[in-house]
C-alpha atoms as a PDB file:
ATOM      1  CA  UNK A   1      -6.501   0.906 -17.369  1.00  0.00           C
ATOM      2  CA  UNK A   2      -6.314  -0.835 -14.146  1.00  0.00           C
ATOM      3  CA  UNK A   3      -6.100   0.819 -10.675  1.00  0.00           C
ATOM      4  CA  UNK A   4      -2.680   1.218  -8.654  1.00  0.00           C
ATOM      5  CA  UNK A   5      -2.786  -0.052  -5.170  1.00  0.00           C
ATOM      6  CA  UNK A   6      -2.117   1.221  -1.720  1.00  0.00           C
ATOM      7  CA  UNK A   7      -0.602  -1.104   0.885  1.00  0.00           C
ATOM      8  CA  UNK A   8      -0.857   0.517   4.456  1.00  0.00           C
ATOM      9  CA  UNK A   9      -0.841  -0.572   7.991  1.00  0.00           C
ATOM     10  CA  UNK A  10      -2.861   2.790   9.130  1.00  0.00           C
ATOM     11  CA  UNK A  11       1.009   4.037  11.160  1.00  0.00           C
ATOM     12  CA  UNK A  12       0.794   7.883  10.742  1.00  0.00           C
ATOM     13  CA  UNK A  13       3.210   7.941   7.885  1.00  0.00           C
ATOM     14  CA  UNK A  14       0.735   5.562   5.915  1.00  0.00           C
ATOM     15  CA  UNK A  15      -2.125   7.546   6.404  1.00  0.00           C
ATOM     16  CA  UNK A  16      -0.302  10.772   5.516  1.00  0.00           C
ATOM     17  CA  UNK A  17       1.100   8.781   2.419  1.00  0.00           C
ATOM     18  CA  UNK A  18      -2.469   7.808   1.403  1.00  0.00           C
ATOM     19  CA  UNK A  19      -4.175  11.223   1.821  1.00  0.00           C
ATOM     20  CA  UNK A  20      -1.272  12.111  -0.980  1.00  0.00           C
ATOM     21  CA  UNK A  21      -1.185   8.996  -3.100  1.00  0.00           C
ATOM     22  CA  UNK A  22      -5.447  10.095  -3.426  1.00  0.00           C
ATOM     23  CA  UNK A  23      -4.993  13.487  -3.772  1.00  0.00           C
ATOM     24  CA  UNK A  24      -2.337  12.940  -6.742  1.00  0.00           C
ATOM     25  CA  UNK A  25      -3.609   9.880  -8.506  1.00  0.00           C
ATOM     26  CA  UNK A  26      -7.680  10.986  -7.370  1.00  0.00           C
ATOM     27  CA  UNK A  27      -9.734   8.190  -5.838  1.00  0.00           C
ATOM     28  CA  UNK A  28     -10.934   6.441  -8.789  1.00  0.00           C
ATOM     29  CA  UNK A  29      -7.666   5.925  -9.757  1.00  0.00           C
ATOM     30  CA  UNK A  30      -6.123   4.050  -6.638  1.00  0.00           C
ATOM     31  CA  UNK A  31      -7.111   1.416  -4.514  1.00  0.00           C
ATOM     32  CA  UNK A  32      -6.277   1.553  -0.401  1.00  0.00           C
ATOM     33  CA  UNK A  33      -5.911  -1.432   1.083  1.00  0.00           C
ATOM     34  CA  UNK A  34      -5.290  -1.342   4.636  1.00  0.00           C
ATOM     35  CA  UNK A  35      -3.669  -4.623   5.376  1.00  0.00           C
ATOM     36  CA  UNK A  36      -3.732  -3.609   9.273  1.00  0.00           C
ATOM     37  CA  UNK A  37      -7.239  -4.468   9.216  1.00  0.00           C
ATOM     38  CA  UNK A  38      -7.606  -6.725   6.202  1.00  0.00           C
ATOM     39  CA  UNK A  39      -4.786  -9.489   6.630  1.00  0.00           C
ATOM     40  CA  UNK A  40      -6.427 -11.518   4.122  1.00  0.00           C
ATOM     41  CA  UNK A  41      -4.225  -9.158   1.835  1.00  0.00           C
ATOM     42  CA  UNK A  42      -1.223  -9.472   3.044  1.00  0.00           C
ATOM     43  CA  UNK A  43      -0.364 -12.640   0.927  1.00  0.00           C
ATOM     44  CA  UNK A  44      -1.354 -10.699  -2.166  1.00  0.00           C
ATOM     45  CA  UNK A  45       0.674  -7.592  -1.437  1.00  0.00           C
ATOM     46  CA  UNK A  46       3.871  -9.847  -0.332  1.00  0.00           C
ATOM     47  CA  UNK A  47       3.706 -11.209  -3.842  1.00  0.00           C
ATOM     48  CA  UNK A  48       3.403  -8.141  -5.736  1.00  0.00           C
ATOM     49  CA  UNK A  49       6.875  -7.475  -4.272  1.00  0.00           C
ATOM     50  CA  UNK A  50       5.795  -5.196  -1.427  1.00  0.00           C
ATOM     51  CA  UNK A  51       8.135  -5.490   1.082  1.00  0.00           C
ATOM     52  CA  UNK A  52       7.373  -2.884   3.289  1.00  0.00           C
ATOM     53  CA  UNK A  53       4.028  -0.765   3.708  1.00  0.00           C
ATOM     54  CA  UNK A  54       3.090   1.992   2.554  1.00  0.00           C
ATOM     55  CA  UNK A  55       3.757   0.718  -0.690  1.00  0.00           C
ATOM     56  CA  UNK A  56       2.328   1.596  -4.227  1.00  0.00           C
ATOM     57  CA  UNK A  57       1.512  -1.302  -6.982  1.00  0.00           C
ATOM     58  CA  UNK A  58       0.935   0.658 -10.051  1.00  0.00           C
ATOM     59  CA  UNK A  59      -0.712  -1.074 -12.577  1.00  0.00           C
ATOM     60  CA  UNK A  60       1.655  -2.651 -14.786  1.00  0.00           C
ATOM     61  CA  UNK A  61       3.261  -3.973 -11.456  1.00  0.00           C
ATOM     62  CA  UNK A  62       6.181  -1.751 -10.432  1.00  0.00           C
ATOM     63  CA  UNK A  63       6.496  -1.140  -6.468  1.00  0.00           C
ATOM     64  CA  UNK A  64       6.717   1.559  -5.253  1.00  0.00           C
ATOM     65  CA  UNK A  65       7.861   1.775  -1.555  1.00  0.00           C
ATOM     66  CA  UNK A  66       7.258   5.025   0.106  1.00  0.00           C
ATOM     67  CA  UNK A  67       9.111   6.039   2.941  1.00  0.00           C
ATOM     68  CA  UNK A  68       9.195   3.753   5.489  1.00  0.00           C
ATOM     69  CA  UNK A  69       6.229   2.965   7.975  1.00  0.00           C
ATOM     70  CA  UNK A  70       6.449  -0.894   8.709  1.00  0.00           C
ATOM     71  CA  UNK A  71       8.023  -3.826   7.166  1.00  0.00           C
ATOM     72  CA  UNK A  72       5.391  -7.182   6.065  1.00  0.00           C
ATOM     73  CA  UNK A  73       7.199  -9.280   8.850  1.00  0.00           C
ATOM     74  CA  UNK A  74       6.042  -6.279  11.745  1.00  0.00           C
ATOM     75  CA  UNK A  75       2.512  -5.893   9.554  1.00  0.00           C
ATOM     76  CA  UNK A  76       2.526 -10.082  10.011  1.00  0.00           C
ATOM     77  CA  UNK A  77       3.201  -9.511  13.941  1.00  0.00           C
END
């Protein structure tokens, strides 16, 4: 089985998100990407259907979009 990932922008609500999203799934299940810092990403995220961060892709590619912290066009400044 594949890992989910986490979109984030590292707001406060995407860092509390993550600290759950680990602490439920465990680390070795979930991958954090932090498109804030890694914009190279952002492409990738945008067409797994995230439309607003902090997002989880689970594996078989459902997204899900957790509260609300940024949308991609703010994360694309």
């Amino acid at each position: 089985m594949s890992k989910s990932v986490f979109y984030h922008a590292g707001c406060s609500v995407c860092v509390s998100a993550e600290q759950d999203i680990v602490n439920l799934l465990g680390a070795d299940k979930v991958e954090v990407v932090h498109i804030g810092n890694d914009k190279s990403r952002i492409d990738e995220a945008e067409k797994a259907g995230v439309k607003s961060v902090p997002a989880l892709v689970t594996p078989n590619g459902n997204v899900l979009h957790i509260n609300f912290g940024a949308s991609m066009a703010d994360v694309k400044g």
